[in-house]
N, C-alpha and C. Protein backbone atom coordinates (compact mmCIF):
# COMPACT_ATOMS: atom_id res chain seq x y z
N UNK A 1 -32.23 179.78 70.09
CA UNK A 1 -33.00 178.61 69.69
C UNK A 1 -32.09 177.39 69.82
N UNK A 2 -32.35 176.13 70.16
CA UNK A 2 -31.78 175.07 70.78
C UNK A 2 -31.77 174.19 69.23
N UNK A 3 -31.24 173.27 69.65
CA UNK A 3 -31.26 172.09 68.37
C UNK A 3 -32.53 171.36 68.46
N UNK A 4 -33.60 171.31 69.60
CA UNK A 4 -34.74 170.46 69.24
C UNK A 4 -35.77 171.75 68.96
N UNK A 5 -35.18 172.54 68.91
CA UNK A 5 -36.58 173.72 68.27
C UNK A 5 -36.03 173.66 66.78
N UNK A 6 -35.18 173.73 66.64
CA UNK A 6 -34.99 173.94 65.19
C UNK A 6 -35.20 172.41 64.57
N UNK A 7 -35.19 170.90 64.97
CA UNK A 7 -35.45 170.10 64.47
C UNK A 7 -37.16 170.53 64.43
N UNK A 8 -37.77 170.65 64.79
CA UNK A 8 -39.45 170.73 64.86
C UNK A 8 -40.26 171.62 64.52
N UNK A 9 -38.81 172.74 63.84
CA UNK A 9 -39.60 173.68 62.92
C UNK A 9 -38.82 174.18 61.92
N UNK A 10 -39.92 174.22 60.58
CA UNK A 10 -38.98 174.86 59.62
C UNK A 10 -38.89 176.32 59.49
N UNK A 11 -39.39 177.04 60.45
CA UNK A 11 -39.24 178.41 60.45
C UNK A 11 -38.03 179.21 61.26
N UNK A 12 -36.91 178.03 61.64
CA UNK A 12 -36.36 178.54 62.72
C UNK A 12 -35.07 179.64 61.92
N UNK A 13 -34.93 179.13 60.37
CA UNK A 13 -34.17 180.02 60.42
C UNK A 13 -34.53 181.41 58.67
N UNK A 14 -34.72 182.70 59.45
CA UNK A 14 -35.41 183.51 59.31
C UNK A 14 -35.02 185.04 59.33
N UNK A 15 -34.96 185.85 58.43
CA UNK A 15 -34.83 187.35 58.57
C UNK A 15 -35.78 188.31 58.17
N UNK A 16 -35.53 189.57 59.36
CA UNK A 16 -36.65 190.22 58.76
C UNK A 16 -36.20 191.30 58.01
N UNK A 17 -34.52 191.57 57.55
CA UNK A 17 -34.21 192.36 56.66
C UNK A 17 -35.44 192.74 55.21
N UNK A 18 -35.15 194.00 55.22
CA UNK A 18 -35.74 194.33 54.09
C UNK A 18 -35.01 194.23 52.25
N UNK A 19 -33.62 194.35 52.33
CA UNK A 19 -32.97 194.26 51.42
C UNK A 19 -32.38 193.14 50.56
N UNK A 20 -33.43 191.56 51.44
CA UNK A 20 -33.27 190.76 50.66
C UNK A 20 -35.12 189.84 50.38
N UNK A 21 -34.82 189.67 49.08
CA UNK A 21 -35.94 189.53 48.26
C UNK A 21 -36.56 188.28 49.61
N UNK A 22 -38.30 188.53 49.03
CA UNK A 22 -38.78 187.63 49.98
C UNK A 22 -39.05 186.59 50.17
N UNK A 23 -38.50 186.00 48.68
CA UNK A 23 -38.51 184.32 48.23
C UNK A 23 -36.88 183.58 49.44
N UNK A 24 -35.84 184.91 49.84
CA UNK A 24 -35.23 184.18 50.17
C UNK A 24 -35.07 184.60 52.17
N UNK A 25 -35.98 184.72 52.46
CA UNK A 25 -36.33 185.62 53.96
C UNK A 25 -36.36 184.57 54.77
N UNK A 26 -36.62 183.13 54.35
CA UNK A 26 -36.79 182.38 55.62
C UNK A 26 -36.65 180.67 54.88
N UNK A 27 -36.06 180.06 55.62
CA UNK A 27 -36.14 178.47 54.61
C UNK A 27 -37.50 178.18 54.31
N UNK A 28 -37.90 177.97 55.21
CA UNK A 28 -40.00 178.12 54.39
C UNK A 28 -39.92 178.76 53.12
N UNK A 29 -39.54 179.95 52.86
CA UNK A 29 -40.06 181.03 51.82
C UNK A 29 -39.06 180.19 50.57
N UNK A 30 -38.13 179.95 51.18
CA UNK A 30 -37.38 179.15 49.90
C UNK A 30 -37.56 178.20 49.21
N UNK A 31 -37.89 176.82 50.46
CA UNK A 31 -39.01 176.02 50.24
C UNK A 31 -40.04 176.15 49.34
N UNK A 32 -40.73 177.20 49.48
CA UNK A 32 -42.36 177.52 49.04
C UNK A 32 -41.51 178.02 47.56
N UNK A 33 -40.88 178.58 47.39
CA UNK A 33 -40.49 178.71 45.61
C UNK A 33 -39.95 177.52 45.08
N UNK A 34 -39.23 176.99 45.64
CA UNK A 34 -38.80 175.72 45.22
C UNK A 34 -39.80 174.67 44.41
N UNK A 35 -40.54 174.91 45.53
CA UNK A 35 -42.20 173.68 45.58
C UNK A 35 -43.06 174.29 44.17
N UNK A 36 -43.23 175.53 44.55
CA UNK A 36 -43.99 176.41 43.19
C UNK A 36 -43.25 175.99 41.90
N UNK A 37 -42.17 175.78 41.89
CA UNK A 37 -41.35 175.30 40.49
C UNK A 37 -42.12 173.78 39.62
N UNK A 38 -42.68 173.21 40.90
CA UNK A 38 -42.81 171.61 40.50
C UNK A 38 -44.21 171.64 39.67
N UNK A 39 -44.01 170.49 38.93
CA UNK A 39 -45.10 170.15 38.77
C UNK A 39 -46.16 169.56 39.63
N UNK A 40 -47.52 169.61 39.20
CA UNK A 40 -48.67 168.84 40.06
C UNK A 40 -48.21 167.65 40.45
N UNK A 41 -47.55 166.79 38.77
CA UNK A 41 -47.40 165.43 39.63
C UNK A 41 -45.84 165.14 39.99
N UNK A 42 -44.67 166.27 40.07
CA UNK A 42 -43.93 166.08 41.27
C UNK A 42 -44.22 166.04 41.89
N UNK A 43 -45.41 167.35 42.39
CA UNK A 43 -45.51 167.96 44.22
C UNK A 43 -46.29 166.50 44.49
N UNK A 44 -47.59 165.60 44.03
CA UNK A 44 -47.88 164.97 44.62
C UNK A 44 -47.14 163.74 44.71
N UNK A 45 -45.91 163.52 44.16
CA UNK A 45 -44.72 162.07 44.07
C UNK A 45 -44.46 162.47 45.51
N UNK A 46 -43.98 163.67 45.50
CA UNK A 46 -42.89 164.43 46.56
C UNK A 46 -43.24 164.26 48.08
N UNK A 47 -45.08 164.65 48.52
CA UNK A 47 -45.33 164.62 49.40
C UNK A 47 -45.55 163.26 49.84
N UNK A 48 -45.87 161.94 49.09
CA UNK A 48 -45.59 160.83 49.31
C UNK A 48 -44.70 160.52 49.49
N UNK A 49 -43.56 160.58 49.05
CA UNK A 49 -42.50 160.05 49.36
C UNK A 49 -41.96 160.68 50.35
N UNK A 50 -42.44 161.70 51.38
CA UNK A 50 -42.01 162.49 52.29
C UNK A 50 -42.69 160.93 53.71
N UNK A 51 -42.87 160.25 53.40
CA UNK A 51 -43.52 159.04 54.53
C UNK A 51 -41.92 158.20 54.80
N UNK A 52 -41.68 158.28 53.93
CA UNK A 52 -39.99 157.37 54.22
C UNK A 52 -38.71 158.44 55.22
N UNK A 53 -38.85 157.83 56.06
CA UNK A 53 -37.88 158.40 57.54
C UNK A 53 -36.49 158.42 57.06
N UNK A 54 -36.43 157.53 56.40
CA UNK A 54 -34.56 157.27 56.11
C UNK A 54 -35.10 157.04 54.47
N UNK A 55 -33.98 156.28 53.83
CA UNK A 55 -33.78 156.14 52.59
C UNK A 55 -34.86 155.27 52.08
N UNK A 56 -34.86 155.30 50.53
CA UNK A 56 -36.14 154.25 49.83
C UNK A 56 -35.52 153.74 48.90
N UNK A 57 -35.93 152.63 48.16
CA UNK A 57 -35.78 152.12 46.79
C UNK A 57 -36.54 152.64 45.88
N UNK A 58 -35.71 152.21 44.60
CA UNK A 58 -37.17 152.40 43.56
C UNK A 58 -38.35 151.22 43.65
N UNK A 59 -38.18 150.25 44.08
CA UNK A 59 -39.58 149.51 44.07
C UNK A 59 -40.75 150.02 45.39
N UNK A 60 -39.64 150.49 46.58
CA UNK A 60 -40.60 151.07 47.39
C UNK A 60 -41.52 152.62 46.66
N UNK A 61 -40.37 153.41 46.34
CA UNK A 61 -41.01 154.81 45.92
C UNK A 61 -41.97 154.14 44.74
N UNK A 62 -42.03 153.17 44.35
CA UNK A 62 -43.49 153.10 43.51
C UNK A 62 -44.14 152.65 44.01
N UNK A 63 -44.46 151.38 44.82
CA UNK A 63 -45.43 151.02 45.31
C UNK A 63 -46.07 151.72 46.72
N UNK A 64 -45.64 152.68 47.32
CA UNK A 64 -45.82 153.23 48.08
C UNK A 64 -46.24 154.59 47.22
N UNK A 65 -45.43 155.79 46.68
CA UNK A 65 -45.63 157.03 46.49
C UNK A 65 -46.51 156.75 44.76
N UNK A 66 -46.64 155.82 44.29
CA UNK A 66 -46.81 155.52 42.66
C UNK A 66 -45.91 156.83 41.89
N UNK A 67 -44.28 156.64 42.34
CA UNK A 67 -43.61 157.10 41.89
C UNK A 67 -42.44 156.10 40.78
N UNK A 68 -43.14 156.38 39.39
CA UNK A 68 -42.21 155.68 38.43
C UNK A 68 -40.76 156.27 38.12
N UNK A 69 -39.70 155.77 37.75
CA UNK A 69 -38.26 156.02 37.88
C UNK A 69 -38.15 157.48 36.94
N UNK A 70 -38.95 157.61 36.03
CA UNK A 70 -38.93 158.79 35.31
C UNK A 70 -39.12 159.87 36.57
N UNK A 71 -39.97 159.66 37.49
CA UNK A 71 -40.51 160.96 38.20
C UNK A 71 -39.26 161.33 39.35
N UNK A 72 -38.95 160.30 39.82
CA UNK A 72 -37.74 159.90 40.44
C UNK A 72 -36.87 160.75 40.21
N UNK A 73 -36.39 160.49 38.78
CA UNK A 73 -34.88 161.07 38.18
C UNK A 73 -35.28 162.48 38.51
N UNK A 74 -36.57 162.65 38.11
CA UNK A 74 -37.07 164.46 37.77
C UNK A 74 -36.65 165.28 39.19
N UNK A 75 -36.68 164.47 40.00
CA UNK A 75 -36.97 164.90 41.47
C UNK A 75 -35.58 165.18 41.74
N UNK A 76 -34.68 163.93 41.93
CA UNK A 76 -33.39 163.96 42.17
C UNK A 76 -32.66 165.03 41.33
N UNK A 77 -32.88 165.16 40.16
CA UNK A 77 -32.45 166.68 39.09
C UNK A 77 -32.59 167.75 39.67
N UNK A 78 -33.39 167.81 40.56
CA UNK A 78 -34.60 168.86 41.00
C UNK A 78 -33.83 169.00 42.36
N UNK A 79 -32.74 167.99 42.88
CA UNK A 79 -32.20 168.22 43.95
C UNK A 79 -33.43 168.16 45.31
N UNK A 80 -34.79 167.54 45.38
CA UNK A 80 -35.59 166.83 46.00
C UNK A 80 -35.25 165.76 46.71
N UNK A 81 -34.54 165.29 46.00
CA UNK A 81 -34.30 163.76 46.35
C UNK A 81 -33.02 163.53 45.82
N UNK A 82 -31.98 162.61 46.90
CA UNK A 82 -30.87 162.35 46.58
C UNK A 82 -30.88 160.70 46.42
N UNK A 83 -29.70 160.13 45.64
CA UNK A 83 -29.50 159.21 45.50
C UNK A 83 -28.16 158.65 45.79
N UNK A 84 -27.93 157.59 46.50
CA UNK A 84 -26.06 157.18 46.89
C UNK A 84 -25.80 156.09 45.58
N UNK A 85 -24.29 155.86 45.67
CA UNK A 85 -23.75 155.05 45.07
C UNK A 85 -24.72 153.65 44.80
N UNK A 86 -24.96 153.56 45.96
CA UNK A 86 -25.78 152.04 45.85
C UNK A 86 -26.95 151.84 45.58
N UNK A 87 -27.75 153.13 45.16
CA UNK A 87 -29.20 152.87 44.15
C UNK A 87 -30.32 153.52 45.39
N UNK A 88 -29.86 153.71 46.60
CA UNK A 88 -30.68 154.42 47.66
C UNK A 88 -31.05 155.40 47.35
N UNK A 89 -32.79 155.73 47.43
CA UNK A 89 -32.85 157.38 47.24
C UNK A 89 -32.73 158.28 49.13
N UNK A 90 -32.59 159.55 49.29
CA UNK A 90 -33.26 159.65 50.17
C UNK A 90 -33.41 161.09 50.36
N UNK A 91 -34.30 161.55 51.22
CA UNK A 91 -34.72 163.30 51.03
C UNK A 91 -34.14 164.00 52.55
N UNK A 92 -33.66 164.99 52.72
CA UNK A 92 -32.84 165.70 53.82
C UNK A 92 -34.32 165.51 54.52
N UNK A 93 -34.01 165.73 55.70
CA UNK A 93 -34.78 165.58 56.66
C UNK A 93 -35.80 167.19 56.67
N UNK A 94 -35.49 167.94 56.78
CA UNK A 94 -35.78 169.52 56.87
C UNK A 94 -36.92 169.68 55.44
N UNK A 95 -36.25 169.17 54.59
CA UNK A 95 -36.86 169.03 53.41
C UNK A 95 -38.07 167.89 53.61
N UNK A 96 -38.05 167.24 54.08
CA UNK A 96 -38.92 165.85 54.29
C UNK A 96 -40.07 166.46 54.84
N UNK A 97 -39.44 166.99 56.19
CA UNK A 97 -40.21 167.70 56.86
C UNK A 97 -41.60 168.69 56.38
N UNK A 98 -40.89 169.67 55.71
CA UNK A 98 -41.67 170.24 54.75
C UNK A 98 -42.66 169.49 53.75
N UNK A 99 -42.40 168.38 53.00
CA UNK A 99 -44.03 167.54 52.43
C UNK A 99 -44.16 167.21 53.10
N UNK A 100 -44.04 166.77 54.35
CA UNK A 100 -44.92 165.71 55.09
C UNK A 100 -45.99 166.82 56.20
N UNK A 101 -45.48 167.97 56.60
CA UNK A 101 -46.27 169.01 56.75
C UNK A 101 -47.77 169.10 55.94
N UNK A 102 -47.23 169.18 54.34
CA UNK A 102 -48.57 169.24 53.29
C UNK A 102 -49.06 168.23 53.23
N UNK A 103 -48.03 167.21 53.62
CA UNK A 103 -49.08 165.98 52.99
C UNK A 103 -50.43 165.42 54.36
N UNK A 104 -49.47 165.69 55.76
CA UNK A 104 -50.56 166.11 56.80
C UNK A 104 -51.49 166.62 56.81
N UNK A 105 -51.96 167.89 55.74
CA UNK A 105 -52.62 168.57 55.44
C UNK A 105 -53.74 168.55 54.94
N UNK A 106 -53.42 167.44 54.18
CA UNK A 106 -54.37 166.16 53.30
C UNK A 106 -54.90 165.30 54.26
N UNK A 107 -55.57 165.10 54.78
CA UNK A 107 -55.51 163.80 55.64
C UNK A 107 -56.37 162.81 54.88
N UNK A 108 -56.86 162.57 53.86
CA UNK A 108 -57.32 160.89 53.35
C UNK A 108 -56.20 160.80 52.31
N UNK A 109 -54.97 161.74 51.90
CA UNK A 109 -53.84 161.48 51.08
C UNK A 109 -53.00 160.76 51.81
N UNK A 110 -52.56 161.60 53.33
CA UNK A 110 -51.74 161.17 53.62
C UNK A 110 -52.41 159.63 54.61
N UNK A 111 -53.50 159.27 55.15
CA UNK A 111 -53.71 157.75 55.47
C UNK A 111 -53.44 157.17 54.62
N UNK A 112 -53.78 157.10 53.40
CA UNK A 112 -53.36 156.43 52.05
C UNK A 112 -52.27 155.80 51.92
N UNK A 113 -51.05 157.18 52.06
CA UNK A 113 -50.13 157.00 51.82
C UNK A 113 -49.55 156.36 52.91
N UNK A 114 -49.69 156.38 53.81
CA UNK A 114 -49.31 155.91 55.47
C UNK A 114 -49.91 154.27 55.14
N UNK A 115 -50.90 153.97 54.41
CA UNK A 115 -51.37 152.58 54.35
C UNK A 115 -50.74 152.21 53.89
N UNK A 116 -50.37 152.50 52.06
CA UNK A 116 -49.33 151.75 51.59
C UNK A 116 -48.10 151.23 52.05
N UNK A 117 -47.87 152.00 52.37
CA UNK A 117 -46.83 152.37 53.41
C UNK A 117 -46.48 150.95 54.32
N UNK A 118 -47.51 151.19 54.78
CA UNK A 118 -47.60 150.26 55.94
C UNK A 118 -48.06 148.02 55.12
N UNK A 119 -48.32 148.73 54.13
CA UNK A 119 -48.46 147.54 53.20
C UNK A 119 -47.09 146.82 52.81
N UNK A 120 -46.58 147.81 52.00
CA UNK A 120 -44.97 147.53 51.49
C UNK A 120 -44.53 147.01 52.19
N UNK A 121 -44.06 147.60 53.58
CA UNK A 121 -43.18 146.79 54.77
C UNK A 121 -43.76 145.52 55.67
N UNK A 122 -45.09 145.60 55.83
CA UNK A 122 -45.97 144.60 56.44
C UNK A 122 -45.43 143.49 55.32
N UNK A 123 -45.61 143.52 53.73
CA UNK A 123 -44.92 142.30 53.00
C UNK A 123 -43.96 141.87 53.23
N UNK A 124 -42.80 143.21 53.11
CA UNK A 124 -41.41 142.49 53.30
C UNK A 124 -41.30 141.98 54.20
N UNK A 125 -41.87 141.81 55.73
CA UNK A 125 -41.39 141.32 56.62
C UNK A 125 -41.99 139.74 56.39
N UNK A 126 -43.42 139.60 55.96
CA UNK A 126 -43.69 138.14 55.64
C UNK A 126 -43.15 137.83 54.94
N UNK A 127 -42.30 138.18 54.14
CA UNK A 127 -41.27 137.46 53.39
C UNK A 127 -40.38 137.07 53.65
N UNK A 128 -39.45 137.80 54.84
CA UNK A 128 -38.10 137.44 55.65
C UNK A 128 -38.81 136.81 56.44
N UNK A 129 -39.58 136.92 57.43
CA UNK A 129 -39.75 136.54 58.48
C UNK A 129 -38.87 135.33 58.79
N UNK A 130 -39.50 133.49 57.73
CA UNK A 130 -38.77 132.79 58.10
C UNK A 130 -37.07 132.93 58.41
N UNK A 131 -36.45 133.90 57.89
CA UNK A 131 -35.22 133.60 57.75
C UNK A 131 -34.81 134.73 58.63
N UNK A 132 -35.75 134.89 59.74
CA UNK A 132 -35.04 135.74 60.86
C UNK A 132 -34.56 134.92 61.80
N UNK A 133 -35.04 134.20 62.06
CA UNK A 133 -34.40 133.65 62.79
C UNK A 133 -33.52 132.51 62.63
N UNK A 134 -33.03 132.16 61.42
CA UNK A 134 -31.62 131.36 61.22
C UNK A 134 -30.19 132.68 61.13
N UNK A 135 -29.83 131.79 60.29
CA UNK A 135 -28.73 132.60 59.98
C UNK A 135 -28.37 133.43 59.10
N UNK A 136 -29.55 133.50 58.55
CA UNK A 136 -29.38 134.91 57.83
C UNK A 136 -29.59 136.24 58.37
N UNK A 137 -30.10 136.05 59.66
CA UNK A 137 -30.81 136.83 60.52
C UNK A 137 -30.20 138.33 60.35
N UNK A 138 -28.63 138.46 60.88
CA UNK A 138 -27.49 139.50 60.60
C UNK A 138 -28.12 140.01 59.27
N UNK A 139 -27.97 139.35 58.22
CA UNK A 139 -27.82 139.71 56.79
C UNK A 139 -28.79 140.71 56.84
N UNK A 140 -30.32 140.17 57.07
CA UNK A 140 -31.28 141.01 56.74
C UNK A 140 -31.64 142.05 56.87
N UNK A 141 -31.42 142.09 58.49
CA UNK A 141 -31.29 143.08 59.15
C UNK A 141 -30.45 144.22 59.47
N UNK A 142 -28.99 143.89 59.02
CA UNK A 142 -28.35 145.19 58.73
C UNK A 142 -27.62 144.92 57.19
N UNK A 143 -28.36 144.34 56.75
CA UNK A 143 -27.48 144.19 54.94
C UNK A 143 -28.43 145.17 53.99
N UNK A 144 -28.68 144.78 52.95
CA UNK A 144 -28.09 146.04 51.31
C UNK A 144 -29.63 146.92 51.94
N UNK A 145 -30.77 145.89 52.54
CA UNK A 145 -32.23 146.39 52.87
C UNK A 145 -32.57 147.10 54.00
N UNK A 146 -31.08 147.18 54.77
CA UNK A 146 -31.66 147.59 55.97
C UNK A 146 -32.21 148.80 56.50
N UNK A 147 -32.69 149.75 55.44
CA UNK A 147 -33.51 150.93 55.91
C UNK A 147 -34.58 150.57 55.84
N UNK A 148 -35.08 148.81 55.69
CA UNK A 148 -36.63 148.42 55.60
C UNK A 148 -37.16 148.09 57.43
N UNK A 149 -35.89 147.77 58.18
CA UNK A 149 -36.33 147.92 59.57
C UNK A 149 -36.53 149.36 59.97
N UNK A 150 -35.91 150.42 59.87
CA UNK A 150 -36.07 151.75 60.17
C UNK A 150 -37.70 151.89 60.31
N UNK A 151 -38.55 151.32 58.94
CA UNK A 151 -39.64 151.44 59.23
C UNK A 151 -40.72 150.26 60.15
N UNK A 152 -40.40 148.98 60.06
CA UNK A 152 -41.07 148.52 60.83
C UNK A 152 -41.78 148.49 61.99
N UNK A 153 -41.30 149.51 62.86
CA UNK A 153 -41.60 149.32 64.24
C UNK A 153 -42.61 150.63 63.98
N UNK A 154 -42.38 151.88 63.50
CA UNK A 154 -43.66 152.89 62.88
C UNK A 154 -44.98 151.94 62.21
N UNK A 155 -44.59 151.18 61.28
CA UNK A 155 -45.68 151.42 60.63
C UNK A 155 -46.21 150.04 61.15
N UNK A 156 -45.92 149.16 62.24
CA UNK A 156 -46.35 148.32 62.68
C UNK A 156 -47.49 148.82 63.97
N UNK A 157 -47.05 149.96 64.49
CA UNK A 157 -47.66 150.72 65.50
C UNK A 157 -49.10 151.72 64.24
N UNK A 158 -48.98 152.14 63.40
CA UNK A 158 -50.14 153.01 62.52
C UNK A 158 -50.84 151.76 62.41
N UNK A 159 -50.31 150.40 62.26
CA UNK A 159 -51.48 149.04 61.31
C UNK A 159 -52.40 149.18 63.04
N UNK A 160 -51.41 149.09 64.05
CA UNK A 160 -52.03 149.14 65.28
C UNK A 160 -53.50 150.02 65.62
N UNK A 161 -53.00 151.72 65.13
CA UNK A 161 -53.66 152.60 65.52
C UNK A 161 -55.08 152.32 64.19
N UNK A 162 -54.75 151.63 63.20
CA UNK A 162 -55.70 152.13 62.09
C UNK A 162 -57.05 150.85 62.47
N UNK A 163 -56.33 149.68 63.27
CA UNK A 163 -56.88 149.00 63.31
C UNK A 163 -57.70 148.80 64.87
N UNK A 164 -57.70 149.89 65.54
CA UNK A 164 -58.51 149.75 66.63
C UNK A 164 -59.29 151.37 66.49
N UNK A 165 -59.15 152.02 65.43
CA UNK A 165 -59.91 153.13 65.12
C UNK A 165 -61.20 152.44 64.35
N UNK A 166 -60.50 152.13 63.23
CA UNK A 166 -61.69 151.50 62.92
C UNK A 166 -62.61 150.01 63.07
């Protein structure tokens, strides 16, 4: 198996031994106990916040996932969600992978969540906008916010797709 099969699936790594229990037979299966541990309203914080590609804030993970800092902490405890020195949350990719699978699954959860989504960052950018092009331009764009471009160019393309669907 290559490195882009195993990015595009979480089943890639897998045994069919019999002598080990079956919660731990495949990262899926591990996953799936992990997930069974949570509560209702982790699992549904969790699969929202599975829309963020790179790292989030806490003002994004609420206004996007309506994840309050209590649910947050629960998550990050929970080893769900990590947090850096500088107040960034963010979820392993493999792991990401996995809610955003379920939350696909959902499909008027996950448009939802893909709207907000697409709300949050559609603001921030009318908010910088003027000051892209002076000299703050650098700052914005690769300073304390800059996992807020990571998403722009996605969720500028979904406002695209949502808006010639309907």
């Amino acid at each position: 198996m290559n490195s882009c099969e195993i990015a595009r699936s979480l089943d890639f790594l897998a045994t069919s031994q019999r002598d080990i229990p079956e919660r731990q037979r495949s990262l899926r299966a591990v996953f799936d106990s992990s997930w069974a541990r949570l509560t209702t309203e982790e699992q549904n914080a969790f699969l929202r916040l599975s829309t963020f590609l790179g790292g989030f804030t806490l003002p994004a993970a609420q206004a996007v996932a309506d994840c309050p800092s209590s649910l947050l902490a629960s998550l990050t405890d929970r080893s769900f969600v990590q947090r850096d020195p500088e107040g960034r949350y963010s979820i392993h990719e493999v792991l990401r992978q996995y809610a955003d699978e379920k939350l696909r699954a959902a499909p008027q959860d996950f448009t939802e969540t893909q709207d907000k989504h697409s709300a949050y960052y559609t603001g921030w950018l009318a908010q910088v906008e003027p000051s892209l092009a002076g000299a703050k331009e650098k700052e914005i764009l690769c300073g304390e916010k800059c996992g807020y471009v990571w998403y722009c160019r996605p969720r500028l393309v979904w406002i695209d797709i949502q808006g010639n669907a309907r």
